[in-house]
C-alpha atoms as a PDB file:
ATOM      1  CA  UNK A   1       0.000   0.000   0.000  1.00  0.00           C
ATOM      2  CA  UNK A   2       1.315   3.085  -0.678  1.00  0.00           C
ATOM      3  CA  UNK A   3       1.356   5.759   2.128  1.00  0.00           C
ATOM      4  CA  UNK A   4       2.692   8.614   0.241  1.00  0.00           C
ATOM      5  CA  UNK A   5      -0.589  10.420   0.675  1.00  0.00           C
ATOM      6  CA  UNK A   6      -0.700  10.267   4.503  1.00  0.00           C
ATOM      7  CA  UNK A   7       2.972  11.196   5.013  1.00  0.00           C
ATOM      8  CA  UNK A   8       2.149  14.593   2.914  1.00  0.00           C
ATOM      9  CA  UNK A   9      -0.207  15.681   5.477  1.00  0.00           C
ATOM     10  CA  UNK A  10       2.502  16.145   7.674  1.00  0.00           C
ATOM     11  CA  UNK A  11       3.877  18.965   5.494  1.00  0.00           C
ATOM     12  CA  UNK A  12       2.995  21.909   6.338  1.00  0.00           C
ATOM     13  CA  UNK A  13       3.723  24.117   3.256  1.00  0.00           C
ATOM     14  CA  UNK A  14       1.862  21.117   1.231  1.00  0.00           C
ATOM     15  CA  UNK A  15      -1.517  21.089   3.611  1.00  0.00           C
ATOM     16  CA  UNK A  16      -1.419  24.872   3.306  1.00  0.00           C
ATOM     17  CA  UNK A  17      -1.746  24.390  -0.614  1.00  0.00           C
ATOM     18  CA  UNK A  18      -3.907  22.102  -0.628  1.00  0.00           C
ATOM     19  CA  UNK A  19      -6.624  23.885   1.945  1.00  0.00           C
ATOM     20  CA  UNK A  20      -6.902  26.674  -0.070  1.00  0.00           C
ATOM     21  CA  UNK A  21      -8.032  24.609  -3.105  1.00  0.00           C
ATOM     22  CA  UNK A  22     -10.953  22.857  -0.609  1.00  0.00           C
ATOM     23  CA  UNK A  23     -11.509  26.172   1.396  1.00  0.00           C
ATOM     24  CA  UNK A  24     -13.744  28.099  -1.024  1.00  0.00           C
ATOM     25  CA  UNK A  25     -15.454  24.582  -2.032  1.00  0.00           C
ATOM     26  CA  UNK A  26     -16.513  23.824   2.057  1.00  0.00           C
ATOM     27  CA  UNK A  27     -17.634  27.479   2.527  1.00  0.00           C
ATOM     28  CA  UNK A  28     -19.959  27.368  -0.397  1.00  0.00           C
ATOM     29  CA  UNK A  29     -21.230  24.311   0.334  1.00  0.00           C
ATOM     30  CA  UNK A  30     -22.279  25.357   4.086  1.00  0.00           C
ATOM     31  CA  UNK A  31     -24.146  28.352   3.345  1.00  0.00           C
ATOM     32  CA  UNK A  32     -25.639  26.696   0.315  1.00  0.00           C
ATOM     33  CA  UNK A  33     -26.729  23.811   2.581  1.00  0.00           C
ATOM     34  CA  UNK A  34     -27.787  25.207   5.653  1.00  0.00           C
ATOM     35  CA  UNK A  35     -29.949  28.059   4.137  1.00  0.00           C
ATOM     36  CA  UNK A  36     -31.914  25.635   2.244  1.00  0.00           C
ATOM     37  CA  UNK A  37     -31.967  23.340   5.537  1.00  0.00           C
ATOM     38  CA  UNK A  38     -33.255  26.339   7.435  1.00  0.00           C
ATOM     39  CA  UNK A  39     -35.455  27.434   5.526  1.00  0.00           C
ATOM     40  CA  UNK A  40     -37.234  23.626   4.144  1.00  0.00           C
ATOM     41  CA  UNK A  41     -36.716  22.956   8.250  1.00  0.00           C
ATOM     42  CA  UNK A  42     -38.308  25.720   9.904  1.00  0.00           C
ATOM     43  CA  UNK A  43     -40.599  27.441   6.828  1.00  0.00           C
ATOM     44  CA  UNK A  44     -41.951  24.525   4.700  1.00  0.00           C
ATOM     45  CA  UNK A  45     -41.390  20.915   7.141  1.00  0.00           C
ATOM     46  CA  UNK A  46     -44.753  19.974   8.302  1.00  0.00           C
ATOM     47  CA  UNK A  47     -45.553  19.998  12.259  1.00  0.00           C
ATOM     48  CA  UNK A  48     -44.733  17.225  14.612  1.00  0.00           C
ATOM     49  CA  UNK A  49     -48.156  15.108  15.261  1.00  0.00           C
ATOM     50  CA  UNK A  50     -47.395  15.511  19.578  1.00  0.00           C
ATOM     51  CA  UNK A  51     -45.645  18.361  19.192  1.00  0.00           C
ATOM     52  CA  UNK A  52     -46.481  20.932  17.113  1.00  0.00           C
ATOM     53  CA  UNK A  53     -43.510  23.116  15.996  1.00  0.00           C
ATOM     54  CA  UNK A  54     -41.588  22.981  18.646  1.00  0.00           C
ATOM     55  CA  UNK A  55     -39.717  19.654  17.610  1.00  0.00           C
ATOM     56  CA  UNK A  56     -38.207  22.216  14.786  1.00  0.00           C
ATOM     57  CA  UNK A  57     -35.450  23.022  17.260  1.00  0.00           C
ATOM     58  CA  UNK A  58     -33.808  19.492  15.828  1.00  0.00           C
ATOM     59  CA  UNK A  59     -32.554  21.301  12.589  1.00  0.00           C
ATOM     60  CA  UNK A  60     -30.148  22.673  15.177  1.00  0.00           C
ATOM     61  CA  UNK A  61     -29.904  20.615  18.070  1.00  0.00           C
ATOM     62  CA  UNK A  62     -29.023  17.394  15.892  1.00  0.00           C
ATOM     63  CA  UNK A  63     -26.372  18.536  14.130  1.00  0.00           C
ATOM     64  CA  UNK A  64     -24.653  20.515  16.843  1.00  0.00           C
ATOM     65  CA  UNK A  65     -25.091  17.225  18.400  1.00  0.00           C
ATOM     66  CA  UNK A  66     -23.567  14.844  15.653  1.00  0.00           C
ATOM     67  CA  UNK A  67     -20.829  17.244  15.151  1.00  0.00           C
ATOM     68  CA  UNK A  68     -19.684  17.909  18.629  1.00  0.00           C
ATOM     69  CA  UNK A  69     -18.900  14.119  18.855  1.00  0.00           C
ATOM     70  CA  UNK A  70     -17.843  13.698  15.374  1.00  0.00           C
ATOM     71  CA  UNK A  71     -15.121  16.513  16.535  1.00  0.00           C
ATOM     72  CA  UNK A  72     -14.035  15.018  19.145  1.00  0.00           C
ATOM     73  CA  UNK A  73     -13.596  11.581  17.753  1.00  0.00           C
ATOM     74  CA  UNK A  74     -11.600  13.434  15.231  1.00  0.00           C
ATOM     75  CA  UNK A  75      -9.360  14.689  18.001  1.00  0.00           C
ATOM     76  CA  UNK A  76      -8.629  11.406  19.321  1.00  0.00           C
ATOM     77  CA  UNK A  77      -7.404  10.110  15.998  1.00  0.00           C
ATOM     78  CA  UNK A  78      -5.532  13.257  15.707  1.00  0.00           C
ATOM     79  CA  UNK A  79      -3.793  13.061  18.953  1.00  0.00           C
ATOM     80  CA  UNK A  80      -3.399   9.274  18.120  1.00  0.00           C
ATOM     81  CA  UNK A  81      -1.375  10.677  15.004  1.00  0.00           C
ATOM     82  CA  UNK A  82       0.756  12.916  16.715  1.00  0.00           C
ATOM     83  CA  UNK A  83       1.759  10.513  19.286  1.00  0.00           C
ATOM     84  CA  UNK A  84       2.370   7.459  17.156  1.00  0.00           C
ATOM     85  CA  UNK A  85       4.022   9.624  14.285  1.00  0.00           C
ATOM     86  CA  UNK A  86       5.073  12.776  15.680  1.00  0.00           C
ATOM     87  CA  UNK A  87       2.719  15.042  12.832  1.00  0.00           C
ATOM     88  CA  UNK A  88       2.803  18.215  14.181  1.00  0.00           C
ATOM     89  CA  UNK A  89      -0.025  19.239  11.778  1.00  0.00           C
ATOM     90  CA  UNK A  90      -2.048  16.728  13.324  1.00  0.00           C
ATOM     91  CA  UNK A  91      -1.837  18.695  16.781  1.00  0.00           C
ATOM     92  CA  UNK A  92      -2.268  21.666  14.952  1.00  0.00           C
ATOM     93  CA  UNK A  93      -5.469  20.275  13.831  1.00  0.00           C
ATOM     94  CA  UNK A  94      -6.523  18.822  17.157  1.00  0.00           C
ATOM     95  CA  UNK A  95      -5.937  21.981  18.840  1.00  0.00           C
ATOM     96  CA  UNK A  96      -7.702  24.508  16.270  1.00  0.00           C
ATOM     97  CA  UNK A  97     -11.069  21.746  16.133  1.00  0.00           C
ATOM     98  CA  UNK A  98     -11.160  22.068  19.940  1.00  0.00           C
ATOM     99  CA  UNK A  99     -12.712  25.433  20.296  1.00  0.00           C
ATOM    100  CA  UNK A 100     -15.405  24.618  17.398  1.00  0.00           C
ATOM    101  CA  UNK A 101     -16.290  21.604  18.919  1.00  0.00           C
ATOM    102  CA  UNK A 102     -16.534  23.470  22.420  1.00  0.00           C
ATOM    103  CA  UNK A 103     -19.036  25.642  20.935  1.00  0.00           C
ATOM    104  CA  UNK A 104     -20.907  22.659  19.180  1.00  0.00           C
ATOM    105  CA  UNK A 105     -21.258  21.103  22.108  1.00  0.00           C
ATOM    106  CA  UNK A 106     -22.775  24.557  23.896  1.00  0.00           C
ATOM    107  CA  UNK A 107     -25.321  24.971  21.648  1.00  0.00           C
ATOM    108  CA  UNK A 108     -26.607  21.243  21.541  1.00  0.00           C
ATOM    109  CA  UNK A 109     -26.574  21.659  25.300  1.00  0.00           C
ATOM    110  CA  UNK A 110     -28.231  25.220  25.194  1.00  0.00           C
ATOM    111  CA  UNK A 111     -31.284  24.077  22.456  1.00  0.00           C
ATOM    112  CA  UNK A 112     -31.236  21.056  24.247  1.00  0.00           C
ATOM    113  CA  UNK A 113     -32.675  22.331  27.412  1.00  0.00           C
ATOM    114  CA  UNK A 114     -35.050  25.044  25.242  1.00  0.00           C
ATOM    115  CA  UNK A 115     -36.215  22.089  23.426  1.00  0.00           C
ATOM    116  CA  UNK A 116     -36.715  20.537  26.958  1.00  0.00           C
ATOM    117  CA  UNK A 117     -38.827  23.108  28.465  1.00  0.00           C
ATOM    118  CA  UNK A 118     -42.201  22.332  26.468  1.00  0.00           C
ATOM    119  CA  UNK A 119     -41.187  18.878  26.215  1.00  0.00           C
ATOM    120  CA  UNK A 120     -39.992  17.012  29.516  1.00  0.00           C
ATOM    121  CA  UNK A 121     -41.159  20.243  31.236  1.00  0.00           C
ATOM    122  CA  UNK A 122     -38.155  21.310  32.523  1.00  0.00           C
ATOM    123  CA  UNK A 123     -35.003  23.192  31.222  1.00  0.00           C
ATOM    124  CA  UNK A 124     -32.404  20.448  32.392  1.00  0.00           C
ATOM    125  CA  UNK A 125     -32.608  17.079  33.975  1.00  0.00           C
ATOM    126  CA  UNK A 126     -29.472  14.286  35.162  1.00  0.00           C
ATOM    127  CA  UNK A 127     -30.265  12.235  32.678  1.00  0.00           C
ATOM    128  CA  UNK A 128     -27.584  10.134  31.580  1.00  0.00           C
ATOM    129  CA  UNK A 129     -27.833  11.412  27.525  1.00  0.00           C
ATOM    130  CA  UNK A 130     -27.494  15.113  28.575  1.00  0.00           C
ATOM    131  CA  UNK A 131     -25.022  14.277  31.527  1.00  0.00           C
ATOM    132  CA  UNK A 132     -22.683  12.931  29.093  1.00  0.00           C
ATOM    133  CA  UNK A 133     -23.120  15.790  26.777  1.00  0.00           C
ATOM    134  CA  UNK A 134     -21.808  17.984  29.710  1.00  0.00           C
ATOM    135  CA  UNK A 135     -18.679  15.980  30.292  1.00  0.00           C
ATOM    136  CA  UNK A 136     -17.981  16.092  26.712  1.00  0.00           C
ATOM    137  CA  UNK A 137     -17.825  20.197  27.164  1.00  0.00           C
ATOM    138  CA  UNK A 138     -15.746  19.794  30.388  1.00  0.00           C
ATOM    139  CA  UNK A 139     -13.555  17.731  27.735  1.00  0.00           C
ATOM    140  CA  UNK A 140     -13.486  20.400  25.541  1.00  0.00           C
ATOM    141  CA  UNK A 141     -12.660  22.775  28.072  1.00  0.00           C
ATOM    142  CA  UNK A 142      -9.547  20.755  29.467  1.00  0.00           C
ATOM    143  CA  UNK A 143      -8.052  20.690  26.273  1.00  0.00           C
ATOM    144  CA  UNK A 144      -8.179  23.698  25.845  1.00  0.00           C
ATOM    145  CA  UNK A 145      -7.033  25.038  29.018  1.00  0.00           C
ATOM    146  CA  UNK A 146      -4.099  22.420  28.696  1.00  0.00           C
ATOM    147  CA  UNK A 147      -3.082  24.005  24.965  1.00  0.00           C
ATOM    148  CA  UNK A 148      -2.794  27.289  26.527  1.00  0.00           C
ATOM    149  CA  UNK A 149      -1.302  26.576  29.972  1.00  0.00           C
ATOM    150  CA  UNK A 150       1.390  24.644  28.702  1.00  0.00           C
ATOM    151  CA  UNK A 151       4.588  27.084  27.612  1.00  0.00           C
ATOM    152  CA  UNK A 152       5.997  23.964  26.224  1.00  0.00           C
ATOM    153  CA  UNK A 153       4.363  22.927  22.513  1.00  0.00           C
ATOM    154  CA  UNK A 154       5.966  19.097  22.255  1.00  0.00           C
ATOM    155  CA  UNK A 155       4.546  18.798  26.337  1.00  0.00           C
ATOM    156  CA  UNK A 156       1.021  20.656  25.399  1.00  0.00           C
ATOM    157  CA  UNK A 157       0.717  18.118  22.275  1.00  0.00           C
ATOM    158  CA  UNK A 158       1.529  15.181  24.445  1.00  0.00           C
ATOM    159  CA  UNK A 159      -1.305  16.356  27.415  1.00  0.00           C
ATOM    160  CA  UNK A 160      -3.591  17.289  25.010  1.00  0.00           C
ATOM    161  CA  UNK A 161      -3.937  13.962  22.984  1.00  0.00           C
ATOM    162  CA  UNK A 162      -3.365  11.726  25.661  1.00  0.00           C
ATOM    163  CA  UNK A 163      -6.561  13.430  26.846  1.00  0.00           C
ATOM    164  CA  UNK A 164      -8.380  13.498  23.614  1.00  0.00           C
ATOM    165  CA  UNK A 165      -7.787  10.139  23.703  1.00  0.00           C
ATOM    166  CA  UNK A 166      -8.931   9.034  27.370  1.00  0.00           C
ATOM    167  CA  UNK A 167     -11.842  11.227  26.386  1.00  0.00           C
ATOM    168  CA  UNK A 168     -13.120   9.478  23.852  1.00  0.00           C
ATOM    169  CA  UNK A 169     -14.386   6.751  25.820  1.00  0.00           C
ATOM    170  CA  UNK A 170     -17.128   9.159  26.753  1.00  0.00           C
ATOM    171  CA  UNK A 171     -18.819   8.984  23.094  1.00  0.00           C
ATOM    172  CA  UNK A 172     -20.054   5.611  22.867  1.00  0.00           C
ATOM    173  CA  UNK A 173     -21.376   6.571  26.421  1.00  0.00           C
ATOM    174  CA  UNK A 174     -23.334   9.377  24.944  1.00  0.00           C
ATOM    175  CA  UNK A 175     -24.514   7.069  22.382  1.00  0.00           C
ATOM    176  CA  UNK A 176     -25.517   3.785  24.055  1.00  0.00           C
ATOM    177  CA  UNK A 177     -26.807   5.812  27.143  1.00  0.00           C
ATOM    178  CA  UNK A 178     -30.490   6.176  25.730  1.00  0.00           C
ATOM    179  CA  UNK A 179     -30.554   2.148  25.715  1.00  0.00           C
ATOM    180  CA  UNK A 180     -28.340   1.517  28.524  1.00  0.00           C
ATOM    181  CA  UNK A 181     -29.916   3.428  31.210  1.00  0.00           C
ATOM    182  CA  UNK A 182     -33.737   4.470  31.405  1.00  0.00           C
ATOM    183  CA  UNK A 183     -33.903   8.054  30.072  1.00  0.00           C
ATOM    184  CA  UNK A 184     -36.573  10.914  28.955  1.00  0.00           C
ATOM    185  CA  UNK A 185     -34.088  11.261  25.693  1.00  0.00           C
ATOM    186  CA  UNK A 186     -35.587  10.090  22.651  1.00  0.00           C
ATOM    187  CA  UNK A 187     -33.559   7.514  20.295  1.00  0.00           C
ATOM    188  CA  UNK A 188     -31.872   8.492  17.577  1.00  0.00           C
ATOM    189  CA  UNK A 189     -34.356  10.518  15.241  1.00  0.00           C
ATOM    190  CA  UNK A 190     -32.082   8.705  11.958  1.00  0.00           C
ATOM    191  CA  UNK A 191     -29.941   6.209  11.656  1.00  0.00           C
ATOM    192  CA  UNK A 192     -27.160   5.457   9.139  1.00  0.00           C
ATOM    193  CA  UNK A 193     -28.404   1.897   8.856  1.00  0.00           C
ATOM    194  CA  UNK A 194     -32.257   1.332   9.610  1.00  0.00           C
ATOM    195  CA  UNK A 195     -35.634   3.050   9.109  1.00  0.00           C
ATOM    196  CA  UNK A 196     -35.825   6.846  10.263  1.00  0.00           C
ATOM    197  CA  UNK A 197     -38.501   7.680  13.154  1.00  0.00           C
ATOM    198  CA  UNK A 198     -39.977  10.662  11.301  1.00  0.00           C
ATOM    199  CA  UNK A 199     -41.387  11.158   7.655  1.00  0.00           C
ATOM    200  CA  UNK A 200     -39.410  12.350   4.677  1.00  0.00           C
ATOM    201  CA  UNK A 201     -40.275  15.772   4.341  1.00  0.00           C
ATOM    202  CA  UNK A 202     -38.824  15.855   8.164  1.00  0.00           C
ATOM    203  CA  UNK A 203     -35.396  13.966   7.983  1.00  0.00           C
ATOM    204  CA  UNK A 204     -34.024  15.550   4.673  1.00  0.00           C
ATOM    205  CA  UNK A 205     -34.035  18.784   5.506  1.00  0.00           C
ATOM    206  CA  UNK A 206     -32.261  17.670   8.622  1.00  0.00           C
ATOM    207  CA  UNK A 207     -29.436  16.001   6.750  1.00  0.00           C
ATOM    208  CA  UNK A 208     -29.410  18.649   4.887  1.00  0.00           C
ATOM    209  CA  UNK A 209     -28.408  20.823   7.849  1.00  0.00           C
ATOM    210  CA  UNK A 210     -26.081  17.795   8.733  1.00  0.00           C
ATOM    211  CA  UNK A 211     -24.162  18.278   6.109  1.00  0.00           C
ATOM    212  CA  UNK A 212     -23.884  21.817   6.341  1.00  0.00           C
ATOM    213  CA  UNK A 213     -22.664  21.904   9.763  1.00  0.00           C
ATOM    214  CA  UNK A 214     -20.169  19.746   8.608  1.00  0.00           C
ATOM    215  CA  UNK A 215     -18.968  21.622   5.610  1.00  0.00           C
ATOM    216  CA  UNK A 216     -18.987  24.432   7.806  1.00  0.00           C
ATOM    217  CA  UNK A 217     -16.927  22.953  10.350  1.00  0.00           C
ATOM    218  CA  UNK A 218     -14.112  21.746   7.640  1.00  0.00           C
ATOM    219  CA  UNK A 219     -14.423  25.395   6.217  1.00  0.00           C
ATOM    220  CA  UNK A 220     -13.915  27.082   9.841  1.00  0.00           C
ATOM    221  CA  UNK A 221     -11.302  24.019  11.075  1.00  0.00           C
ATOM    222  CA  UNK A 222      -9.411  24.899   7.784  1.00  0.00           C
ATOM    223  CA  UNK A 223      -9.048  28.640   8.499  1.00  0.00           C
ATOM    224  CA  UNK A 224      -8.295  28.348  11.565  1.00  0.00           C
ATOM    225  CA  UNK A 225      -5.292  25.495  10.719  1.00  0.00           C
ATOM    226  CA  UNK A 226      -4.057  27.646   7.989  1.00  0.00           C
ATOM    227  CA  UNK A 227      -4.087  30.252  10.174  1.00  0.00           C
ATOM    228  CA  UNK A 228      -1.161  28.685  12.602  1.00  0.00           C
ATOM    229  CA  UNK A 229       0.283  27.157  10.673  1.00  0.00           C
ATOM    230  CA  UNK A 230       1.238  30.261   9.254  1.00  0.00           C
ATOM    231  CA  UNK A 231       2.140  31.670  12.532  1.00  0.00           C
ATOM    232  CA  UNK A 232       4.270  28.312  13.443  1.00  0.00           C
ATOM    233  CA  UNK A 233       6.320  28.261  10.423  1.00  0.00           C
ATOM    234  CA  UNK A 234       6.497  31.970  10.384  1.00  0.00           C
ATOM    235  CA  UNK A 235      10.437  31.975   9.699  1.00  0.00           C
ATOM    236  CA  UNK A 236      10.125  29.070   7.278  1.00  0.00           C
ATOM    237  CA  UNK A 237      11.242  30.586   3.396  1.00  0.00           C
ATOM    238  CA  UNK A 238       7.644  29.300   1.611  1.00  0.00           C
ATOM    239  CA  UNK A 239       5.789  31.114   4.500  1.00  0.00           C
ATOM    240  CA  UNK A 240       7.688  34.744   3.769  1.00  0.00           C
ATOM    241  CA  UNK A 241       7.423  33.875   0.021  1.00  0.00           C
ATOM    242  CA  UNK A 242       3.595  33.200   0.305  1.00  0.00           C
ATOM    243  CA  UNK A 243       3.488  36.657   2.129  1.00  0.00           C
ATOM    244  CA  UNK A 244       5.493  38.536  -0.219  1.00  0.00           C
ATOM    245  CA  UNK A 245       3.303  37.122  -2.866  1.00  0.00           C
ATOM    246  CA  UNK A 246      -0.248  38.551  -1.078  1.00  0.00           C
ATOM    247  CA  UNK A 247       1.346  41.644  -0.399  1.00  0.00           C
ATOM    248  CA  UNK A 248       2.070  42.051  -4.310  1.00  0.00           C
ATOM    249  CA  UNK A 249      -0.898  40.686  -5.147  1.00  0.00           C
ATOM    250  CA  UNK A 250      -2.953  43.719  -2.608  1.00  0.00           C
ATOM    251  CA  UNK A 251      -0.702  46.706  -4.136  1.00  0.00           C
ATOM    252  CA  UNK A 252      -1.766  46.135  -7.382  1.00  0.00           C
END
């Protein structure tokens, strides 16, 4: 097999190339997506037989949801990266996905408990679904607060994936816990394999906004990568020669 492919992702100058190729694609393809998401979700998807409009909140809720896990998995496999194979892009990308993910995690939390109120009657419960979603932030959180307590970067990349990885025991948790433990969280509204538990005109709109959370996330996650690795390679020649080259290309 030939790994030529993976070992270029642990050049800088060539992941900095190749971003800016996908970058405009992602960004295009999340506002595309999520304003017809939004607007098929919230304008034109019929009402919930039990209740009513309310359930609409999902065209947020899930995908904040899916993608605050989906983050974090990726985190895991990038600290697993920079551990067994000593990528610094891949803790470049592990630290930069940490603050979206953070915020992912917020808002399922935050329309989570509005979606609550009308529902279960209350804004916030223990149960074991929304518990785990709250360690999952505290996760978030100690990454982050590792990345920037740390002085050292080779010692900050070590804490940080070793807890990325430790961490990620927590998602099959948050997966399995509404058929482990008795909870007021519904199941999964879709599945990847079986039959969804809502019509069509309900669950494509909300992949829809799946997908552009997800494009939006690679879009931001790319900025923000390109971003430092910019400011880490600062005194590195193809750095100063890419910012020679936007400087000419703004005075003309």
């Amino acid at each position: 097999m030939n790994w030529t492919w993976f070992h270029k992702w642990g050049s800088p100058k060539w992941f900095y190339e190749m971003s800016g190729r996908w970058l405009p694609w992602l960004a295009v393809a999340a506002v595309l997506l999520l304003a017809v998401g939004l607007v098929w979700g919230l304008a034109y998807a019929p009402p919930e037989k039990y209740q009513g409009n309310s359930y609409r909140i999902i065209y947020i809720h899930v995908p904040a949801a899916f993608l605050a896990q989906s983050c974090y998995l990726m985190m895991a496999i990038a600290g697993a990266v920079g551990l067994i194979w000593k990528m610094k892009l891949a803790d470049v990308a592990l630290q930069q996905a940490a603050p979206i993910g953070a915020w992912m995690c917020f808002i399922a939390l935050v329309t989570g408990a509005i979606w609550g109120k009308p529902t279960w009657g209350t804004w916030w419960i223990w149960d074991a679904r929304l518990t785990s979603m709250l360690i999952l932030l505290f996760l978030y959180f100690g990454i982050i607060a590792l990345g920037n307590a740390i002085s050292n970067r080779d010692s900050a990349a070590k804490a940080c994936a070793v807890l990325a990885l430790v961490g990620a025991v927590n998602i099959p948790i948050i997966q399995k816990s509404v058929e482990w433990w008795n909870t007021l969280h519904q199941p999964a509204t879709f599945k990847i394999t079986g039959k969804a538990s809502m019509n069509a005109e309900m669950w494509l709109p909300l992949l829809i906004m799946v997908l552009g959370f997800y494009c939006f996330f690679g879009a931001v996650l790319l900025m923000r990568m390109r971003l430092e690795v910019l400011r880490r390679e600062a005194r590195a020649r193809w750095v100063k020669d890419e910012v020679a080259g936007l400087v000419k290309a703004g005075s003309k």
